[in-house]
C-alpha atoms as a PDB file:
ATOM      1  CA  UNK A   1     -11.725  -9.153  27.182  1.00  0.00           C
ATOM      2  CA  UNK A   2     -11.779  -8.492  30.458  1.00  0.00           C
ATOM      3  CA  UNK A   3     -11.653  -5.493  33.069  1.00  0.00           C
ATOM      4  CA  UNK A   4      -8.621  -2.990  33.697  1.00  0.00           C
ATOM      5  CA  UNK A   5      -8.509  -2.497  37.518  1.00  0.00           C
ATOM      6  CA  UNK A   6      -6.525   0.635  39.106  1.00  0.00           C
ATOM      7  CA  UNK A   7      -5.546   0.076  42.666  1.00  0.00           C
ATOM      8  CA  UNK A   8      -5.249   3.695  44.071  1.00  0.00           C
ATOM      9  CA  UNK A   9      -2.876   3.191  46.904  1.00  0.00           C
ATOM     10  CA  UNK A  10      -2.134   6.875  48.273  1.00  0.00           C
ATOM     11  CA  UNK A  11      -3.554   5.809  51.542  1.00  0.00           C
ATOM     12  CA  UNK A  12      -1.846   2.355  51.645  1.00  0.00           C
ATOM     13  CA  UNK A  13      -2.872  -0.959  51.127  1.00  0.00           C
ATOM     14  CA  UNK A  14      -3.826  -4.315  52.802  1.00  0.00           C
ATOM     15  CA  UNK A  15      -5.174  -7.621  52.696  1.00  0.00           C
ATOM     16  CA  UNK A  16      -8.920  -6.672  54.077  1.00  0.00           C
ATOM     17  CA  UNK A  17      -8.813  -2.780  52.440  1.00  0.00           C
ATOM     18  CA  UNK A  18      -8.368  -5.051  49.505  1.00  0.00           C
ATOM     19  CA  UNK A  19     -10.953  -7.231  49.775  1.00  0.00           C
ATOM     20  CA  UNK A  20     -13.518  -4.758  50.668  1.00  0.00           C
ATOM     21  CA  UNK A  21     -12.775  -2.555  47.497  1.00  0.00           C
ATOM     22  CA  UNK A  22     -13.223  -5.818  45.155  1.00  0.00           C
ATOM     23  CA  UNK A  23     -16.686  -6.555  47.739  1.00  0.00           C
ATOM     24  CA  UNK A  24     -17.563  -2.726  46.868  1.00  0.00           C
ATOM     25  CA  UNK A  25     -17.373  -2.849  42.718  1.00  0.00           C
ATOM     26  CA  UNK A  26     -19.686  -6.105  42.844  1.00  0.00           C
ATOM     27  CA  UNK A  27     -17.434  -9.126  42.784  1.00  0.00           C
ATOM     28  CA  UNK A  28     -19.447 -12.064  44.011  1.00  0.00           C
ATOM     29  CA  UNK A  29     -20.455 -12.494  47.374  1.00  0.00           C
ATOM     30  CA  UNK A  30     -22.196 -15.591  47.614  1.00  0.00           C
ATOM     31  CA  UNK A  31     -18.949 -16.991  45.711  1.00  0.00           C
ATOM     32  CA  UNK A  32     -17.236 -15.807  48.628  1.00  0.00           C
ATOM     33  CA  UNK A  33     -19.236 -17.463  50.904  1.00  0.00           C
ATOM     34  CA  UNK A  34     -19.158 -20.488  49.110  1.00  0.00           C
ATOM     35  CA  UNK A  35     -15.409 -20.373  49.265  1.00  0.00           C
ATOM     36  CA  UNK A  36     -14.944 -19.663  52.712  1.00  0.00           C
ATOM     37  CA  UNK A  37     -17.560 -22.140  53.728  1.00  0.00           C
ATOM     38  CA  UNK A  38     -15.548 -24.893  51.728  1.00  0.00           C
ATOM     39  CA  UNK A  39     -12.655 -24.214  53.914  1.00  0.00           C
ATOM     40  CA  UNK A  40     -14.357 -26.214  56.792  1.00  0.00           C
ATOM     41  CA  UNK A  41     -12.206 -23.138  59.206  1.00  0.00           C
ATOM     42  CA  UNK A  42     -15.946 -22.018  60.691  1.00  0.00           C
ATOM     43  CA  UNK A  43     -14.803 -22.932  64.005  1.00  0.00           C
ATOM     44  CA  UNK A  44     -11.948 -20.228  63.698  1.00  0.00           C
ATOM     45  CA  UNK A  45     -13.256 -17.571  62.485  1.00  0.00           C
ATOM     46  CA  UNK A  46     -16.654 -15.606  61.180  1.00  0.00           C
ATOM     47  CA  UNK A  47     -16.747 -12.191  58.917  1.00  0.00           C
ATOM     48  CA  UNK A  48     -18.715  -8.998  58.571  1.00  0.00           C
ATOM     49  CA  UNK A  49     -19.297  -7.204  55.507  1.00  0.00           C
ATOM     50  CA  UNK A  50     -20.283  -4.312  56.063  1.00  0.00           C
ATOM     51  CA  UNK A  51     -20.921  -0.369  55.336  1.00  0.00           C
ATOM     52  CA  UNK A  52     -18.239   2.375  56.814  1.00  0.00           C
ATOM     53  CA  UNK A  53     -17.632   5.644  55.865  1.00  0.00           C
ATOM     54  CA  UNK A  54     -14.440   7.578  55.759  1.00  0.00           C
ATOM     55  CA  UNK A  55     -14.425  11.017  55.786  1.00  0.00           C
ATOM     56  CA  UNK A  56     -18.107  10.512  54.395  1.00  0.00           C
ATOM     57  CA  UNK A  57     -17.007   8.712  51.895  1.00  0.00           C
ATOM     58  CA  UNK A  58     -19.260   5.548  51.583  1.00  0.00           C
ATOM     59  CA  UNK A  59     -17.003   2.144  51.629  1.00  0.00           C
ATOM     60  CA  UNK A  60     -17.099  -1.795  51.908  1.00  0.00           C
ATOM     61  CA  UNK A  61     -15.740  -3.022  55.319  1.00  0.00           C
ATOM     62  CA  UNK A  62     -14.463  -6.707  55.196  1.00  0.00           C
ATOM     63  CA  UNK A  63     -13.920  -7.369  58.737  1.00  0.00           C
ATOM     64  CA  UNK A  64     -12.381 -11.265  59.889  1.00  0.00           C
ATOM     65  CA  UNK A  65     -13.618 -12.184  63.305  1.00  0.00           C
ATOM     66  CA  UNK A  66     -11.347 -14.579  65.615  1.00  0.00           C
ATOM     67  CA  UNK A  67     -13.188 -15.380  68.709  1.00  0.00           C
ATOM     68  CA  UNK A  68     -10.031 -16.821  70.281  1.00  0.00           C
ATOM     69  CA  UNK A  69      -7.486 -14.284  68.734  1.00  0.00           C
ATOM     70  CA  UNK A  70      -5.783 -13.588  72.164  1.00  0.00           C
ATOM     71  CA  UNK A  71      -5.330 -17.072  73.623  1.00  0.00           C
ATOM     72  CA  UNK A  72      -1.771 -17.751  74.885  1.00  0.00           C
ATOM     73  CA  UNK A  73       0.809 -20.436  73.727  1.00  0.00           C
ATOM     74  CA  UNK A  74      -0.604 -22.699  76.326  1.00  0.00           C
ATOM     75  CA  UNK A  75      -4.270 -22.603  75.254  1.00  0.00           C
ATOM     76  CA  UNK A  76      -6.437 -24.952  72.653  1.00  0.00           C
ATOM     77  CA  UNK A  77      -5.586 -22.757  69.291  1.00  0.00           C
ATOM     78  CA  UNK A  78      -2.509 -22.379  67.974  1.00  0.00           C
ATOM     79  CA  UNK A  79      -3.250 -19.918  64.816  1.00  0.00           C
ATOM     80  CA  UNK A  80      -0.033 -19.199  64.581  1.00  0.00           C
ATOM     81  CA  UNK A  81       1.760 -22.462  63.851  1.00  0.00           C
ATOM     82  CA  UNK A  82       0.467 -23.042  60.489  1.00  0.00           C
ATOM     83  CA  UNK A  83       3.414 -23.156  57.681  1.00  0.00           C
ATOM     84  CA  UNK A  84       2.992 -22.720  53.953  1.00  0.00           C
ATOM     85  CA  UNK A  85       2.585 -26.339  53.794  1.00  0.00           C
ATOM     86  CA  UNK A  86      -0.536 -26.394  55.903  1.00  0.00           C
ATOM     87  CA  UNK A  87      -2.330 -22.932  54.053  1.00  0.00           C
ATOM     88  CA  UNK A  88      -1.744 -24.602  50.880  1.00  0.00           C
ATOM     89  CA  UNK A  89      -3.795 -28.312  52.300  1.00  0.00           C
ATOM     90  CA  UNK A  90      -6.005 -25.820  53.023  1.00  0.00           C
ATOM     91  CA  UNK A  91      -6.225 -23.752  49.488  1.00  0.00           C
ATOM     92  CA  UNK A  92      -6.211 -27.258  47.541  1.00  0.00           C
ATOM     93  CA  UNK A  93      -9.154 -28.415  49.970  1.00  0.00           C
ATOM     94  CA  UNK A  94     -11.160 -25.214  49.402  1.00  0.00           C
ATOM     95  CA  UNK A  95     -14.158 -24.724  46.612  1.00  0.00           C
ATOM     96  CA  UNK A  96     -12.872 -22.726  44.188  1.00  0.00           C
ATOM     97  CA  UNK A  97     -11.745 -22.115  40.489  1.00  0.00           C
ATOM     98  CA  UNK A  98      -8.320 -23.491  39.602  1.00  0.00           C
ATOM     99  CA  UNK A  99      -6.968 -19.720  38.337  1.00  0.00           C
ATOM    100  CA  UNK A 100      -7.940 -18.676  41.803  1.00  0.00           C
ATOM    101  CA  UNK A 101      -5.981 -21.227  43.839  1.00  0.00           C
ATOM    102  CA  UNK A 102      -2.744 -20.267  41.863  1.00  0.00           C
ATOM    103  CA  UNK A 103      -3.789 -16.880  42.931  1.00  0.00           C
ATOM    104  CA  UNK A 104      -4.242 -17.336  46.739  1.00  0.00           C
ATOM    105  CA  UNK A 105      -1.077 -19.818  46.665  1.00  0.00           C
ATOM    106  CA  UNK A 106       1.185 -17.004  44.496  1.00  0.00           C
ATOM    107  CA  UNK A 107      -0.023 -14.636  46.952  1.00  0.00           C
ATOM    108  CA  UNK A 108       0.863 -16.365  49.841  1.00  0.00           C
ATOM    109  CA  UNK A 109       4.266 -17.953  48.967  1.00  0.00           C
ATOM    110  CA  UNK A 110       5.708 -14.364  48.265  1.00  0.00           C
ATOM    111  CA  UNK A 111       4.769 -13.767  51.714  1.00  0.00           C
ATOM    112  CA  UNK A 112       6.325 -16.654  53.025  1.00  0.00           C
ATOM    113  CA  UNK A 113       9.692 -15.808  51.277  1.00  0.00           C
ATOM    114  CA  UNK A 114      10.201 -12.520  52.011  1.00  0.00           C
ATOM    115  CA  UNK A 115       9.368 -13.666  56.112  1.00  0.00           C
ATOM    116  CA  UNK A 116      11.762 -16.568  55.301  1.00  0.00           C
ATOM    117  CA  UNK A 117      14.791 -14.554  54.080  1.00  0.00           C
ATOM    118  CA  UNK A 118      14.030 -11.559  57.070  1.00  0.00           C
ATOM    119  CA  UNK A 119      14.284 -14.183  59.388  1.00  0.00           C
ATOM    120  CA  UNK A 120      16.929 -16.183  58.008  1.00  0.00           C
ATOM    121  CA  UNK A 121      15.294 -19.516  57.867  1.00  0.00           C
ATOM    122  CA  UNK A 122      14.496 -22.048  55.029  1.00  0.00           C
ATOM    123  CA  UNK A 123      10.874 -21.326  53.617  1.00  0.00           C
ATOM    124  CA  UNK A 124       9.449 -25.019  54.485  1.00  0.00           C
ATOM    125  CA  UNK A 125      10.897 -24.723  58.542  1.00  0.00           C
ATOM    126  CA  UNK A 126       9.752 -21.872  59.275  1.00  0.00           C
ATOM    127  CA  UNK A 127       6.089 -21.372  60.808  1.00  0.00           C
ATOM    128  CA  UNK A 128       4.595 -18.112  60.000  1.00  0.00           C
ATOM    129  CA  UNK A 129       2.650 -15.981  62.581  1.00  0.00           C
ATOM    130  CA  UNK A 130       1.452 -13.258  59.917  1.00  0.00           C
ATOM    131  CA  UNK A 131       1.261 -16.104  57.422  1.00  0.00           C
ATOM    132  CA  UNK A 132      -0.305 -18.701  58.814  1.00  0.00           C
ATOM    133  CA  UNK A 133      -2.667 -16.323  60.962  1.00  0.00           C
ATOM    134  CA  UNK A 134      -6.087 -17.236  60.437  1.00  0.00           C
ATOM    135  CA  UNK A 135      -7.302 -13.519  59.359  1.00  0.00           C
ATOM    136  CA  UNK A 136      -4.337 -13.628  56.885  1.00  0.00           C
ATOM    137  CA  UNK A 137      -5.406 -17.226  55.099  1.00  0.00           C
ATOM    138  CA  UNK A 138      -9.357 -15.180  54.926  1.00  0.00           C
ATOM    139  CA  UNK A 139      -7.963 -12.165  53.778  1.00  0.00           C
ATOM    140  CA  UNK A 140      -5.539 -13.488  50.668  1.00  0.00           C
ATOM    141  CA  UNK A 141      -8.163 -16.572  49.523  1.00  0.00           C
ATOM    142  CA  UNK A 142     -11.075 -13.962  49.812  1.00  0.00           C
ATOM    143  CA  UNK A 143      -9.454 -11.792  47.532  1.00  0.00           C
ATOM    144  CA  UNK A 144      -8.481 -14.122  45.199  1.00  0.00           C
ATOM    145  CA  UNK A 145     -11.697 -15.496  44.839  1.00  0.00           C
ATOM    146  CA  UNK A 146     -13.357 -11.904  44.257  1.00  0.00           C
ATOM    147  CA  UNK A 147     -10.377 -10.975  41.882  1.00  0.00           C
ATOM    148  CA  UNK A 148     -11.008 -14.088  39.543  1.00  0.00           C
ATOM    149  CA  UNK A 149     -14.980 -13.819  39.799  1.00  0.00           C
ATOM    150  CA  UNK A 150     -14.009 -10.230  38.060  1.00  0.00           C
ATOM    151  CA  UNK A 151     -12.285 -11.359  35.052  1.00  0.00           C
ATOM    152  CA  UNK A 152      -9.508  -9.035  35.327  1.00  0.00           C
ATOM    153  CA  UNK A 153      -7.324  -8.514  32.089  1.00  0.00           C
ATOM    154  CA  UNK A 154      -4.983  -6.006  33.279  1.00  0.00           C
ATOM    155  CA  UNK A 155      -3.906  -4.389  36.662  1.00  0.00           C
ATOM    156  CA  UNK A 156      -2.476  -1.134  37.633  1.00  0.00           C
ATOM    157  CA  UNK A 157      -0.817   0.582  40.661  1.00  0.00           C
ATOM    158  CA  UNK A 158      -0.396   4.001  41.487  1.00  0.00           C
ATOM    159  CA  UNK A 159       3.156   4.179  44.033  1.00  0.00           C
ATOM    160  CA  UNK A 160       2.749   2.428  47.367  1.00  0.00           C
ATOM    161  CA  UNK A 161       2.193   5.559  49.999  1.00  0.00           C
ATOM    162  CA  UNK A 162       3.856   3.885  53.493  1.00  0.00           C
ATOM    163  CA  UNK A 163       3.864   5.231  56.899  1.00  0.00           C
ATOM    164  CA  UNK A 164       7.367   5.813  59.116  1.00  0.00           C
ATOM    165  CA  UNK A 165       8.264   5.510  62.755  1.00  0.00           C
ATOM    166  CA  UNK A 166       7.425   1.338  64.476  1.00  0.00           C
ATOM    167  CA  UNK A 167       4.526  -0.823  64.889  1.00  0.00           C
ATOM    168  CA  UNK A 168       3.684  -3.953  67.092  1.00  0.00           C
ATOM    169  CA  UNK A 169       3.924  -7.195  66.190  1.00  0.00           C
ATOM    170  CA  UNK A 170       4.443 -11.002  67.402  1.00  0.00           C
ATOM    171  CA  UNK A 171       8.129 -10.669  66.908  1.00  0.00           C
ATOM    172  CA  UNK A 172       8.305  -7.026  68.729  1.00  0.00           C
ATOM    173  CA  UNK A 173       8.966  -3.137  67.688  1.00  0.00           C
ATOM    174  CA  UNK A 174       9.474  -2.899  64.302  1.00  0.00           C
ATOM    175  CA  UNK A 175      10.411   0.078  62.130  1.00  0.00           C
ATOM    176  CA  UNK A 176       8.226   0.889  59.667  1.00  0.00           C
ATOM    177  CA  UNK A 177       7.767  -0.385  56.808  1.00  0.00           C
ATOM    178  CA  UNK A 178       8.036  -3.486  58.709  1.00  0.00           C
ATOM    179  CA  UNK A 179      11.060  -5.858  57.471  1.00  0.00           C
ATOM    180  CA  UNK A 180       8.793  -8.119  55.186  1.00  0.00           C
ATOM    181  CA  UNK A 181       6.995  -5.585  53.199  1.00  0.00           C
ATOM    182  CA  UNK A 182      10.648  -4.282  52.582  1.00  0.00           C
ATOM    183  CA  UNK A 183      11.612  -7.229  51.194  1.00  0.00           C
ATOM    184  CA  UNK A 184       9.149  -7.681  49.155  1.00  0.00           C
ATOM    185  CA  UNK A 185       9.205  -4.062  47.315  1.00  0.00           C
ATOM    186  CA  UNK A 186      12.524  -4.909  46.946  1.00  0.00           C
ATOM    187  CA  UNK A 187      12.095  -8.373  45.296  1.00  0.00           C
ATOM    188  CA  UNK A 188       9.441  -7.113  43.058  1.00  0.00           C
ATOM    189  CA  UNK A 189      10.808  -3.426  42.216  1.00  0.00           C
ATOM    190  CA  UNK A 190       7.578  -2.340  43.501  1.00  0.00           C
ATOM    191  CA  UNK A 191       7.848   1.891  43.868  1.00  0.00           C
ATOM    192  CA  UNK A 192       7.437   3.556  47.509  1.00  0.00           C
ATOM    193  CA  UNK A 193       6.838   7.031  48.892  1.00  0.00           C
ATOM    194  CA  UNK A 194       7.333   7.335  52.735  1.00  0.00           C
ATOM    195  CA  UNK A 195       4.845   9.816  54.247  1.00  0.00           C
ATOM    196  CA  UNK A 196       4.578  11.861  57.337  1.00  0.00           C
ATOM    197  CA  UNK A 197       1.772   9.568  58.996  1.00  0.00           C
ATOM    198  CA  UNK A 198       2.664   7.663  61.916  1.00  0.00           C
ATOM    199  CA  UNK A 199       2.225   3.782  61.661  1.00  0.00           C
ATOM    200  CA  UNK A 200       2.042   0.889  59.420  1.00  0.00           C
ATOM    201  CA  UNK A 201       0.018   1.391  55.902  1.00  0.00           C
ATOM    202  CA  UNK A 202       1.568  -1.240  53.610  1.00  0.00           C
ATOM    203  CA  UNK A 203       0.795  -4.555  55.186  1.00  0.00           C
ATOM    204  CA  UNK A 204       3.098  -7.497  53.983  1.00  0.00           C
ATOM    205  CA  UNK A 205      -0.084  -8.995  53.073  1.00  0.00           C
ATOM    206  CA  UNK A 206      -1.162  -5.347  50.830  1.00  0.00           C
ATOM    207  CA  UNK A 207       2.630  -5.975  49.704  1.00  0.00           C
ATOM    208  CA  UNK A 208       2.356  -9.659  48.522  1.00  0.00           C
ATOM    209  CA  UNK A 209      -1.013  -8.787  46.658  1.00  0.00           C
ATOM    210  CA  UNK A 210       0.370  -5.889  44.456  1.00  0.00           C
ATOM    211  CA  UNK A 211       3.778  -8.198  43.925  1.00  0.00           C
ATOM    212  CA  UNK A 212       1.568 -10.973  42.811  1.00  0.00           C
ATOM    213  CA  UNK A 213      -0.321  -8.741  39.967  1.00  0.00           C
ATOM    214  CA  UNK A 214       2.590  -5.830  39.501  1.00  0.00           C
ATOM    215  CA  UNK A 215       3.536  -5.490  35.650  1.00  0.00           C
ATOM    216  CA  UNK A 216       5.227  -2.434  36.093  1.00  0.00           C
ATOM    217  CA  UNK A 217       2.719  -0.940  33.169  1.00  0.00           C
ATOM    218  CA  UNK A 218       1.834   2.530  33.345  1.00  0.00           C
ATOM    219  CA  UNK A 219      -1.818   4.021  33.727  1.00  0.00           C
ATOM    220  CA  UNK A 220      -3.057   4.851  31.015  1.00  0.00           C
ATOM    221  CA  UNK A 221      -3.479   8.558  30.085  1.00  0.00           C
ATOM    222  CA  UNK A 222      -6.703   8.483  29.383  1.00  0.00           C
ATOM    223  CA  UNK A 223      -9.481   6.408  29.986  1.00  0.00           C
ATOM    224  CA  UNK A 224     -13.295   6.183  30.795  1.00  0.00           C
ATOM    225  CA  UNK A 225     -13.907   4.852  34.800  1.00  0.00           C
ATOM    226  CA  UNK A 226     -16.704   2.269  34.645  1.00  0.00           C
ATOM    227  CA  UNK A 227     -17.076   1.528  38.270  1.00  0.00           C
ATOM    228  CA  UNK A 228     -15.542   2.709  41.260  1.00  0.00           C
ATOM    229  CA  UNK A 229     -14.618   0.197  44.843  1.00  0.00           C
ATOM    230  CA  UNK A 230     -13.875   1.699  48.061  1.00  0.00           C
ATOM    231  CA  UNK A 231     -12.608  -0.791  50.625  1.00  0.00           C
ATOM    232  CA  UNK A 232     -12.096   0.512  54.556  1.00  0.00           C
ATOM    233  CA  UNK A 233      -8.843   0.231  56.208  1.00  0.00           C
ATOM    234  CA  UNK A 234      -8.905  -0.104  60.222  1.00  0.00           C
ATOM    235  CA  UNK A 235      -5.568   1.347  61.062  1.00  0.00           C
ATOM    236  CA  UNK A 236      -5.742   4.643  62.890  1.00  0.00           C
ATOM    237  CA  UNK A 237      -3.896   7.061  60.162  1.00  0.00           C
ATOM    238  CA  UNK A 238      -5.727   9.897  58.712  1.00  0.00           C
ATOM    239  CA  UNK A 239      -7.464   8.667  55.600  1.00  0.00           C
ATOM    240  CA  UNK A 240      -7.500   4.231  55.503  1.00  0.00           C
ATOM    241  CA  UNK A 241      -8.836   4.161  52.157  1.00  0.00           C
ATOM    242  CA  UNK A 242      -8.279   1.889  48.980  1.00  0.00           C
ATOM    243  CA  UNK A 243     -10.197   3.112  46.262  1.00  0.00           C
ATOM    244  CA  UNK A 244     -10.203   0.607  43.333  1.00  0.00           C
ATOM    245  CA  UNK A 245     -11.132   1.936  39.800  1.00  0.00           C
ATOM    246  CA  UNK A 246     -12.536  -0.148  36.832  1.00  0.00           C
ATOM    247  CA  UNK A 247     -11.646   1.608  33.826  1.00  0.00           C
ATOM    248  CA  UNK A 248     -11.955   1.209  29.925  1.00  0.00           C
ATOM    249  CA  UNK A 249      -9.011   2.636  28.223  1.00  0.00           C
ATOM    250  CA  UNK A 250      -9.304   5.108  25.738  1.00  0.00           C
ATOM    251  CA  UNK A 251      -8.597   3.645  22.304  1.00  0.00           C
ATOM    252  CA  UNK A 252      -7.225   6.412  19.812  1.00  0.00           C
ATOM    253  CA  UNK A 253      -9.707   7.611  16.642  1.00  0.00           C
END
């Protein structure tokens, strides 16, 4: 049998918080590397993993480096052109374990839709900024990889906690949460509390990781905590923290 995880997300969640958290309860990192090797994307990107702390509390930083990140349309990369199409060649080309791929693909395809129906376009026309961004494709097949090295059997989440007012983005002001992540909760019947912090918490890459794994279930009542991951958010809100709990649950007798 394998482990119970419990995402807390009272401070949010996204695609690197999540990664860092599975990084901090000792998923594999030399898989990772592996993986991300196998990709053959060095060219576009390098990572840091590495130790923060928030509000003193000790966490794992997974931080996606893009040396050319702010290049314009007219320049040599063109990140932001990639369509599901492309990130799967990319998935299928990669170095990893077959339950993992679904992962990463599932992951990224509930993205895609929930772009595809905010922006009112057919899912294979449309090219993706958030999807197809480089950091995006590291951030979803890093944490698929690190979710299958940790032979999860079941998956909990406490109620997405969002932020309120607008954020930046490629396509302009948005009100938060941002269309996508909207769409998604509301695909997937995925609970949301709205707090008083100012800004973006629930990424539609956060959102497309708890859709992919969401059961619905309830937390147990009681159970014993093996390990405990922290994993470092970098948006500017009060506490960007995603603390992910392995836990046994307490059998009756």
């Amino acid at each position: 049998m394998g482990n119970s995880l419990y995402f807390e997300c009272k401070s949010g969640i996204s695609g690197d918080m999540s990664v860092g958290a599975l990084l901090d309860l000792g998923a594999d990192k030399n898989k990772l590397e592996k993986t991300l090797s196998s990709m053959n994307l060095n060219n576009e990107f390098t990572y840091k993993i590495s130790n923060v702390f928030i509000n003193s509390i000790k966490a794992t930083d997974f931080d996606v480096i893009i040396p050319h990140k702010h290049h314009h349309e007219g320049d040599h990369y063109h990140h932001e052109h990639r369509n599901l199409a492309d990130v799967n060649k990319i998935i299928d080309k990669s170095d990893m374990t077959d339950s993992a791929r679904e992962l990463a693909k599932k992951i990224f395809k509930i993205t895609a839709q929930a772009e595809a129906e905010v922006h009112g376009k057919d899912i294979k026309d449309i090219h993706f900024h958030e999807v197809g961004a480089i950091d995006s494709i590291a951030d979803i097949v890093s944490f698929a990889i690190l979710f299958d090295d940790l032979n999860v059997d079941k998956v909990y989440f406490s109620t997405l906690t969002e932020g309120q007012g607008f954020v930046e983005c490629q396509h302009g002001t948005l009100p938060v949460p941002v269309p996508a992540v909207c769409k998604i909760l509301e695909k997937y019947k995925i609970p949301l509390k709205i707090t008083e912090n100012e800004g973006e918490m629930v990424t539609p890459t956060g959102a497309s990781i708890v859709a992919a794994l969401y059961t619905g279930e309830k937390l147990p009542d009681e159970f014993i905590i093996e390990k405990i991951g922290y994993g470092a958010g970098k948006r500017p809100y009060k506490n960007p923290l995603l603390r992910v709990i392995s836990l046994v649950e307490k059998l009756n007798g």
